[in-house]
Protein backbone atom coordinates (compact mmCIF):
# COMPACT_ATOMS: atom_id res chain seq x y z
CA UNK A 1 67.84 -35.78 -9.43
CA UNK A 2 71.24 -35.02 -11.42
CA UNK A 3 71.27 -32.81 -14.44
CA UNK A 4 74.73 -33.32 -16.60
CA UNK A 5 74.73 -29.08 -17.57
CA UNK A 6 72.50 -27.48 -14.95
CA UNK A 7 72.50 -27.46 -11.51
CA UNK A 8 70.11 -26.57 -8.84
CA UNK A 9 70.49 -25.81 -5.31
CA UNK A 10 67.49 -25.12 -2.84
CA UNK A 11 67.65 -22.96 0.33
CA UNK A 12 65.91 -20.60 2.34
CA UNK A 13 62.51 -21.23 -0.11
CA UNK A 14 65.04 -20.07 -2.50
CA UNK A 15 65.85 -22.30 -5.46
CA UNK A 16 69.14 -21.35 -7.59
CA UNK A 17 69.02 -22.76 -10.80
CA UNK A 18 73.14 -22.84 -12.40
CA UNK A 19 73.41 -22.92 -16.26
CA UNK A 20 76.98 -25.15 -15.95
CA UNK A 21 78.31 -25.57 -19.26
CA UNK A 22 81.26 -22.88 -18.33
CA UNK A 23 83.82 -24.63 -20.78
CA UNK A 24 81.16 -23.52 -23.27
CA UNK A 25 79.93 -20.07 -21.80
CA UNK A 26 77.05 -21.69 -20.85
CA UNK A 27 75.66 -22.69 -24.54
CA UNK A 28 72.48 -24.47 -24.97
CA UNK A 29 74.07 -27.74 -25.88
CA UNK A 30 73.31 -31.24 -26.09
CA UNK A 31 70.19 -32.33 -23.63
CA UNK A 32 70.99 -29.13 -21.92
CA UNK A 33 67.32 -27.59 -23.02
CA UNK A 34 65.45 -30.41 -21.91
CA UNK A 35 67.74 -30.28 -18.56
CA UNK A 36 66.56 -26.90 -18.23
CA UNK A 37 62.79 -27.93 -18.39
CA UNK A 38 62.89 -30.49 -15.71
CA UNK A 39 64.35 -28.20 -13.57
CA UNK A 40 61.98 -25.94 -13.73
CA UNK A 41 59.29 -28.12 -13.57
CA UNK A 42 60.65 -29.21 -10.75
CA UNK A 43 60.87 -26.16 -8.65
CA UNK A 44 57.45 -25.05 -9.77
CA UNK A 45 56.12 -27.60 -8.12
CA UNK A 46 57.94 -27.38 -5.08
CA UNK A 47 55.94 -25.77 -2.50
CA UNK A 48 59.11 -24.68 -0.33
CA UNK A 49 60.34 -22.42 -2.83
CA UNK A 50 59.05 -19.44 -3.23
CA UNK A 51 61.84 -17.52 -5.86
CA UNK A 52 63.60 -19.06 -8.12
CA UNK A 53 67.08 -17.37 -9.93
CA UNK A 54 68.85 -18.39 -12.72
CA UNK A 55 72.35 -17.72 -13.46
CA UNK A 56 75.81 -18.96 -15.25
CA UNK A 57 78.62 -21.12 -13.82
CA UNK A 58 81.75 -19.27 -14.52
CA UNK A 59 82.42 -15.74 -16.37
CA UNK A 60 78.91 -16.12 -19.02
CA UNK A 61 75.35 -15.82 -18.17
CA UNK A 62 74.64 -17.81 -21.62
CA UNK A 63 75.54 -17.53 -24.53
CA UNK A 64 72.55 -19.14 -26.76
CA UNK A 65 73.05 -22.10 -29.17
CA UNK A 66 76.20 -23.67 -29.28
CA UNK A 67 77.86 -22.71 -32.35
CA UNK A 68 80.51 -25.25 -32.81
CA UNK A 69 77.59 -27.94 -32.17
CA UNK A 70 75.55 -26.43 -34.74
CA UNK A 71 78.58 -25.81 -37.69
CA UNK A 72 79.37 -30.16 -36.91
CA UNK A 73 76.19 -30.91 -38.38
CA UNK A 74 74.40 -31.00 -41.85
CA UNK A 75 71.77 -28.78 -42.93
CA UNK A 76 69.73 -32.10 -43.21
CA UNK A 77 70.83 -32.77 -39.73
CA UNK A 78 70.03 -29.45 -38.53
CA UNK A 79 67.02 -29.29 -39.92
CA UNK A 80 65.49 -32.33 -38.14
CA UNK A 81 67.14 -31.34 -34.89
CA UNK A 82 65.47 -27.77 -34.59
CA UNK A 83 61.61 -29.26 -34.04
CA UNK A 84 63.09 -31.11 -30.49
CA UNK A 85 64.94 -28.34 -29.13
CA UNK A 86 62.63 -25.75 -30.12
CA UNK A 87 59.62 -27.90 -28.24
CA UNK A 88 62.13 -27.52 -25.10
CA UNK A 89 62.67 -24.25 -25.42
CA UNK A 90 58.93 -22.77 -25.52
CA UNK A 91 58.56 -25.19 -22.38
CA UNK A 92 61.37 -23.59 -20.72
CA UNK A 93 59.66 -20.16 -21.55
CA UNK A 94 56.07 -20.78 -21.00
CA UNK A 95 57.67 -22.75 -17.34
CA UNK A 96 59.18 -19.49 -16.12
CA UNK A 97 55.72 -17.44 -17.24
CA UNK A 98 53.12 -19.52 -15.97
CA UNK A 99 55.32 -20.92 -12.42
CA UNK A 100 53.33 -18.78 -9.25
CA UNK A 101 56.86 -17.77 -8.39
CA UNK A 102 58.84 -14.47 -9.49
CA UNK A 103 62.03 -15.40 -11.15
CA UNK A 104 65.46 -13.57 -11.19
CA UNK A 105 67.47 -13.68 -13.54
CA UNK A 106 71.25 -12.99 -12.42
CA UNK A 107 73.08 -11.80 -14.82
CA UNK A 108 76.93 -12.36 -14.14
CA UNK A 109 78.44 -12.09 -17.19
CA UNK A 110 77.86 -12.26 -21.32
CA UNK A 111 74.30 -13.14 -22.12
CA UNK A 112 73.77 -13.23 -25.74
CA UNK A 113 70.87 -14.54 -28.49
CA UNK A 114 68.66 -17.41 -26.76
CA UNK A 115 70.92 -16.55 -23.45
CA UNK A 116 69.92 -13.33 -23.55
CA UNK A 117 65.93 -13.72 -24.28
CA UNK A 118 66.25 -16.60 -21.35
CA UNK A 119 67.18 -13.50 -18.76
CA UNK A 120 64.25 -11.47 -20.67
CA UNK A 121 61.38 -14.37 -20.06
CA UNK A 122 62.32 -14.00 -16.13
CA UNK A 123 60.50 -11.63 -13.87
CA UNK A 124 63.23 -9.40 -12.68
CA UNK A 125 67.31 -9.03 -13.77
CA UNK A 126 69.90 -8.32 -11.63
CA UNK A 127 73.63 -7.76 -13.69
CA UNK A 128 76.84 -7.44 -13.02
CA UNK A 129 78.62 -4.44 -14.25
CA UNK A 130 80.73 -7.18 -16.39
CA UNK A 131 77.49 -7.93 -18.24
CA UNK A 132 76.76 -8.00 -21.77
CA UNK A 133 73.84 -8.01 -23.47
CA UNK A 134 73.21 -9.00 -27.33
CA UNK A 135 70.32 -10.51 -30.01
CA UNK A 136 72.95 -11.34 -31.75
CA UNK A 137 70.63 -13.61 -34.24
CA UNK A 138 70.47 -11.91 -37.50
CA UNK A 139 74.39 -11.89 -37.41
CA UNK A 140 74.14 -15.78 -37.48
CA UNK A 141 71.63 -15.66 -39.90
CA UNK A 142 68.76 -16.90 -37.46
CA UNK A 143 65.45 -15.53 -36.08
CA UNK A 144 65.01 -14.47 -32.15
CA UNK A 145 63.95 -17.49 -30.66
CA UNK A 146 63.54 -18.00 -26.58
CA UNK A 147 60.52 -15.45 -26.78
CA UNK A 148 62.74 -12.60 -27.50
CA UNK A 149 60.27 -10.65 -29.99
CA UNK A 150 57.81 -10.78 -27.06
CA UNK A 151 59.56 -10.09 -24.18
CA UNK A 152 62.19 -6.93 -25.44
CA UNK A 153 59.74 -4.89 -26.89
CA UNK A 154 57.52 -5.15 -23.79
CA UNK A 155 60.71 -4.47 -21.84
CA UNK A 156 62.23 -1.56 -24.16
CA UNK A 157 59.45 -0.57 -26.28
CA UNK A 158 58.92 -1.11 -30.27
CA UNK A 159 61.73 1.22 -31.58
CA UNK A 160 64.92 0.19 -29.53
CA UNK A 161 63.75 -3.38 -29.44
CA UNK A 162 63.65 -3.26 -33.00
CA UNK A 163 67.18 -1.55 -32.70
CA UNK A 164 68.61 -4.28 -31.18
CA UNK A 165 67.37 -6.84 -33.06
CA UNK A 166 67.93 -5.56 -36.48
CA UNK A 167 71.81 -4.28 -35.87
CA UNK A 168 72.68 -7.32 -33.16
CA UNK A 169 74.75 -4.77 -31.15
CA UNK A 170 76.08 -6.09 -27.82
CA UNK A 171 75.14 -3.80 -25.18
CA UNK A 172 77.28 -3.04 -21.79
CA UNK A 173 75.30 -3.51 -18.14
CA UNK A 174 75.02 0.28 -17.33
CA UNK A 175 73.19 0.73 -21.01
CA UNK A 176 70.84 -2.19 -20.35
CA UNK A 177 69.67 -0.51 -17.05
CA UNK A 178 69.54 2.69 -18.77
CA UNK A 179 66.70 1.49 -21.32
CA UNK A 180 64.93 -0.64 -19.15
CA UNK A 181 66.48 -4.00 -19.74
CA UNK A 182 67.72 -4.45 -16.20
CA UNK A 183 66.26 -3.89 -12.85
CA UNK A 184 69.76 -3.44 -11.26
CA UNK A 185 73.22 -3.26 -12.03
CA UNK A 186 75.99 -4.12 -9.09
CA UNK A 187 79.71 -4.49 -9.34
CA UNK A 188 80.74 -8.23 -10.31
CA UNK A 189 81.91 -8.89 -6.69
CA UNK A 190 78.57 -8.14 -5.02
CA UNK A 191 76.22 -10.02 -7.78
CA UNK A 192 75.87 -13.43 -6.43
CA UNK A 193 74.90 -11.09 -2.39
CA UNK A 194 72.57 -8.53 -4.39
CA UNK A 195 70.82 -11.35 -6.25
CA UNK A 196 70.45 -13.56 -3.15
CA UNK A 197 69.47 -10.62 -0.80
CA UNK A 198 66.59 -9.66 -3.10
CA UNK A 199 65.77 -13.79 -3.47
CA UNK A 200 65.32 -13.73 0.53
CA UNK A 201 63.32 -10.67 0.64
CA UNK A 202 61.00 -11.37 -1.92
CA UNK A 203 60.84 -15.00 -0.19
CA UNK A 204 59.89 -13.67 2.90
CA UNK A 205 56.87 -12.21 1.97
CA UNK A 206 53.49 -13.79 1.56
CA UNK A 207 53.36 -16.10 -1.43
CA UNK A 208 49.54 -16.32 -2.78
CA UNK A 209 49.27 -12.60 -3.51
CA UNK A 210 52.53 -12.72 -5.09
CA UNK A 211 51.47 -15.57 -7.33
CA UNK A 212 48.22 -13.24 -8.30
CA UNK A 213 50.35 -10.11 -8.82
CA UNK A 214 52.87 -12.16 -11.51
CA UNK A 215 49.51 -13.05 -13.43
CA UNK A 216 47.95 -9.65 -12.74
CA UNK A 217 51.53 -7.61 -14.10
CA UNK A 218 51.72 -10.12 -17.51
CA UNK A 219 48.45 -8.64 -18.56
CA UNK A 220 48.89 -5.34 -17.91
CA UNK A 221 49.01 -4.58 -21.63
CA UNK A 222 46.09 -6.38 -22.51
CA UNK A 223 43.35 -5.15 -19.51
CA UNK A 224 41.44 -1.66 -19.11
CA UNK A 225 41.22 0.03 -16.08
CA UNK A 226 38.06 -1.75 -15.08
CA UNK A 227 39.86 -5.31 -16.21
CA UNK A 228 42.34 -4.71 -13.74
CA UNK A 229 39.94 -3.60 -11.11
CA UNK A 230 37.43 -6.46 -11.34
CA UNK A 231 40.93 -8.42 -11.08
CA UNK A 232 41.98 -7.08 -7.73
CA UNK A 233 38.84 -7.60 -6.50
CA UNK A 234 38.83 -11.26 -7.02
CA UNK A 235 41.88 -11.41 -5.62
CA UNK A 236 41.40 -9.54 -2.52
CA UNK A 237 38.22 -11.90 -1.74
CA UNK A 238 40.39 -15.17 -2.38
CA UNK A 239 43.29 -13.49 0.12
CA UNK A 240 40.99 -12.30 2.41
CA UNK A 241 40.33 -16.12 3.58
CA UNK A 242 44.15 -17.03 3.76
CA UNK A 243 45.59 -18.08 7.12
CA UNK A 244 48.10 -15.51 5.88
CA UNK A 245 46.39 -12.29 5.68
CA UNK A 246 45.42 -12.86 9.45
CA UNK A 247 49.20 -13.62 10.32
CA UNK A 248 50.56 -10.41 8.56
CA UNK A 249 47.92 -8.16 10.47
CA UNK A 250 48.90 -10.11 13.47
CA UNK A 251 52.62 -9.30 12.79
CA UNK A 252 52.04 -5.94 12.11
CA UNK A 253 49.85 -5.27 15.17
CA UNK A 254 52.89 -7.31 17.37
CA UNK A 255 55.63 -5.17 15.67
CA UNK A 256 57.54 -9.07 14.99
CA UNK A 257 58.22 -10.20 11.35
CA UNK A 258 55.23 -12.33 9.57
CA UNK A 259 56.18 -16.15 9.10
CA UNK A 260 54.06 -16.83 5.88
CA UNK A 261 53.52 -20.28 5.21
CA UNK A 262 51.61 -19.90 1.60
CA UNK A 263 48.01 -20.76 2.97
């Protein structure tokens, strides 16, 4: 299937989602939203991939709501606009949280309001040192939207989250890894390898107790001790009847790489 402002390339059980509005920095514009819901959609169901990352065509990550499309309209306009792309936009969100597949998000240039709470809702960030980082919204005279108030705080904690979002300061790469926003910053140059060597790694591993860690980590905040015990448990009987379990012992006793096939 073609997508008019994303594009999505699968390889390796890797599946590289492009935000390709460059022209635009990337802004959410036109179907783009709804774009980015089928494609996600579509690699969640995929059973070949196994990672997903998302990044920007050209010198932006994303830079949130087109402006310029927003200004050509009417309040009136706007106002019965909002309720369509805001439906697309929790889908997009609750796709990347509930998928049984860690997401990347690779940063490689300016990601700012919605662009910027898109990188937050994946699993793991990867930026360029050319990265920016900004909730911009109250300077526009909007609310965080793209799960922003959910995602920073749990990233940053209460205080700078609240920072961030009340001044809409733009933040440099080495000060988002410094507070927790990033996993990883790497010089522009080496993004695109960094990002796809941690893809491939992550890919290689054994997919089912990966899906049960993603759901295990998003509730750390909300389970005791004993929650999160009785959860492991669970887990560990489900794995313990994979045909994978008995092919990473296998590997490990043959000193040869496990070749996981998600059963």
């Amino acid at each position: 299937m073609n997508w008019e402002h994303v594009l999505l390339h699968k390889e390796e059980h890797v599946a590289t989602v492009t935000l390709n509005r460059p022209e635009k920095m990337n802004a959410f514009g036109g179907l783009m939203r709804q774009e980015i819901v089928e494609v996600l959609e579509d690699v969640a169901s995929d059973a070949d991939v196994r990672v997903v990352v998302i990044t920007g065509a050209g010198k932006a990550f994303c830079t949130g709501g087109d402006i310029n499309e927003f200004a050509s309209g009417t309040v009136q306009a706007l106002s019965k606009k909002v309720p369509s792309e805001r439906h697309a936009m929790c889908r997009a969100v609750l796709a990347i949280n509930t998928m049984e597949k860690p997401v990347i998000a690779s940063v490689n240039g300016v990601a700012a309001g919605g662009g910027c709470n898109l990188a937050l809702a994946c699993d793991i960030r990867i930026a360029g040192d050319k990265a920016r980082f900004g909730q911009v919204f109250v300077r526009r005279g909007v609310h965080p939207d793209w799960g922003g108030i959910y995602f920073l705080p749990r990233l940053v904690g209460y205080s700078k989250a609240a920072e961030l979002i009340f001044s809409g300061e733009v933040i440099n790469a080495d000060e988002a890894f410094r507070i927790g926003l990033v996993n990883k910053v790497v010089p522009q140059e080496e993004l695109a390898g960094a990002t796809h060597e941690m893809a491939t790694r992550i890919a290689l591993n054994a997919p089912i107790p990966i899906a049960f860690a993603k759901r295990g980590l998003q509730n750390f905040q909300r389970w005791d001790l004993a929650q999160a015990l009785d959860y492991e448990s669970y887990v560990l009987e489900v794995v313990m009847k994979s045909e994978d379990i008995v092919e990473g012992f296998g590997a490990f006793l043959e000193k040869r790489e496990p070749k996981f096939k998600g059963k």
